[in-house]
Protein backbone atom coordinates (compact mmCIF):
# COMPACT_ATOMS: atom_id res chain seq x y z
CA UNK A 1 -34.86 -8.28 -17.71
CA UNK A 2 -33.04 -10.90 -19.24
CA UNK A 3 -29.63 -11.54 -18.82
CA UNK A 4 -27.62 -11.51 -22.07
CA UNK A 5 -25.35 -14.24 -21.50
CA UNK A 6 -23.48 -13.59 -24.32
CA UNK A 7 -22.23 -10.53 -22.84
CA UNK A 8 -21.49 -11.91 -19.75
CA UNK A 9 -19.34 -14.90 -21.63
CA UNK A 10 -17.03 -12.21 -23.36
CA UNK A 11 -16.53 -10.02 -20.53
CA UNK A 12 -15.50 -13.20 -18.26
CA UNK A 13 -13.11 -14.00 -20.98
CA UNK A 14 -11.41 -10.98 -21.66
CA UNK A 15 -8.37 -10.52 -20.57
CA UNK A 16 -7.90 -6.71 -18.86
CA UNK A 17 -6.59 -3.94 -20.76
CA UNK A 18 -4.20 -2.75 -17.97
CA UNK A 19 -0.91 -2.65 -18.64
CA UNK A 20 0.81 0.43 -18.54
CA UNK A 21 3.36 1.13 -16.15
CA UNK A 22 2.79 4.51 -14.24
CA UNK A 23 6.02 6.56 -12.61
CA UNK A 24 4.89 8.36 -9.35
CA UNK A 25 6.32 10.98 -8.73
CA UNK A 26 5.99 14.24 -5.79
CA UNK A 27 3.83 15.88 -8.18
CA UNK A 28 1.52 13.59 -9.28
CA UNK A 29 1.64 11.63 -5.94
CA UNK A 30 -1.91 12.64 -5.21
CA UNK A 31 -3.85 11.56 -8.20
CA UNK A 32 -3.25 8.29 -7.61
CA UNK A 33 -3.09 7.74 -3.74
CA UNK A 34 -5.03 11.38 -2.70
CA UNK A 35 -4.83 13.65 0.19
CA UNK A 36 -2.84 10.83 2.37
CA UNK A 37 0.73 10.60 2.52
CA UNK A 38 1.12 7.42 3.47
CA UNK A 39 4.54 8.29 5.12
CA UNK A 40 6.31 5.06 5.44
CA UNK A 41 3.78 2.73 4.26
CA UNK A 42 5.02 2.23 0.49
CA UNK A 43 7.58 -0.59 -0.08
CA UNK A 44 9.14 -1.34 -2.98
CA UNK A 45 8.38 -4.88 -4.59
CA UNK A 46 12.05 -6.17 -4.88
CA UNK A 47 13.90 -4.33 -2.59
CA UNK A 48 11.43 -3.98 0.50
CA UNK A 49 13.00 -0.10 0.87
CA UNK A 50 10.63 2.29 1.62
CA UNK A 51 9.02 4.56 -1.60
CA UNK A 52 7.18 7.32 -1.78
CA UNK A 53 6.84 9.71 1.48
CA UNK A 54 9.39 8.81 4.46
CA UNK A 55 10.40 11.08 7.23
CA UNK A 56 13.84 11.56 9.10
CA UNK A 57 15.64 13.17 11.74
CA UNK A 58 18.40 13.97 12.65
CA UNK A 59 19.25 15.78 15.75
CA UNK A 60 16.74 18.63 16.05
CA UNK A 61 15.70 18.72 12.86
CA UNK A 62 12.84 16.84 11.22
CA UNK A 63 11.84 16.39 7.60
CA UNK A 64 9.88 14.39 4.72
CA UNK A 65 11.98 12.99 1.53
CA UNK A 66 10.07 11.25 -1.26
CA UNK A 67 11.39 7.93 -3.42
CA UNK A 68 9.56 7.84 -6.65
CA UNK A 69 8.21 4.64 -8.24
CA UNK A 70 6.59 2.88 -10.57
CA UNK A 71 2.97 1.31 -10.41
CA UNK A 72 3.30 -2.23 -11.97
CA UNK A 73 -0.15 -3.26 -11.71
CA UNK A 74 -3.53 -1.99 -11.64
CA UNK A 75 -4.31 -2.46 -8.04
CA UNK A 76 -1.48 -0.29 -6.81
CA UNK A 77 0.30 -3.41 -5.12
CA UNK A 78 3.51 -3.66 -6.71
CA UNK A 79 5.46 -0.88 -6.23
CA UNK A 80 8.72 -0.52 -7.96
CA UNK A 81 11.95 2.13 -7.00
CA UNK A 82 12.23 4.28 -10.31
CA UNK A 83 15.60 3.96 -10.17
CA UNK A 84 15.54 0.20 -9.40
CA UNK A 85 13.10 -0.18 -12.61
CA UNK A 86 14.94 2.12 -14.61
CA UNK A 87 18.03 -0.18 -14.30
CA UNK A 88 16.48 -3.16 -14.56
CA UNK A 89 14.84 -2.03 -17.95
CA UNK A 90 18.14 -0.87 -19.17
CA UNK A 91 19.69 -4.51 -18.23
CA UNK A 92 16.82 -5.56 -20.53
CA UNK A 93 17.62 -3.67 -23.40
CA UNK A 94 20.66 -4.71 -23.26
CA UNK A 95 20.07 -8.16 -23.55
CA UNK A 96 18.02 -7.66 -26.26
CA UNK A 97 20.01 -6.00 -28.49
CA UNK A 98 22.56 -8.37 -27.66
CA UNK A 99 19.90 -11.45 -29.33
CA UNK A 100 19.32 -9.02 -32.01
CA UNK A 101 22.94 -9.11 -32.91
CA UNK A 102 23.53 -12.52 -32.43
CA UNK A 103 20.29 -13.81 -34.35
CA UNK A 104 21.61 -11.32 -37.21
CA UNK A 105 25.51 -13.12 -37.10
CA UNK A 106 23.09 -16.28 -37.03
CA UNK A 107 21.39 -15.14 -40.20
CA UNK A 108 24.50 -13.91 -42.20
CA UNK A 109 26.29 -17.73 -41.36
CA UNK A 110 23.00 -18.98 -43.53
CA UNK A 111 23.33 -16.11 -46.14
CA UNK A 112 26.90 -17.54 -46.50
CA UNK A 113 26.08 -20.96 -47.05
């Protein structure tokens, strides 16, 4: 059997399709890490606080509490804090819209001209 090098050139060269960001949450905690809680193993990326499954106690009583995230990357490496994310993406929008209005007072000073 030959090998179609061809082939093998364009799948070198493509660049992954991956790039959707994934919230984990309790529920769906399981399809992408299975049966395993990996209590206290999850960090987030920026922060280095724990995510996902962590246990307590206090006194005599003992329980679980879960941090969701978001999956950044297609490996399951970086690990985000939802609520860390979810600010930071709201920061970004704001900045944005904040170009977009400045590019369009840009645009107007030329419209006047």
């Amino acid at each position: 059997m030959a090998l179609d090098k061809g082939a093998l050139d364009r799948w070198i060269t493509t660049e992954p399709n991956w790039h959707e960001v994934v919230i984990v949450t309790e529920e769906n905690f399981g399809e992408f890490f299975g049966d395993d809680l990996l209590l206290n193993e999850l960090k987030c990326h920026w922060t280095g606080k724990n995510v996902g499954y962590t246990d307590w106690e206090s006194g005599d009583e003992y329980g679980l509490s879960f941090a969701p995230f978001y999956v950044l990357d297609e490996d399951y490496e970086i690990l985000v804090n939802a609520e860390e994310y979810e600010e930071s993406q709201a920061r970004e929008n704001e900045q944005e819209r904040e170009l977009d209005r400045q590019y369009a007072e840009y645009l107007a000073t030329l419209g006047d001209k």
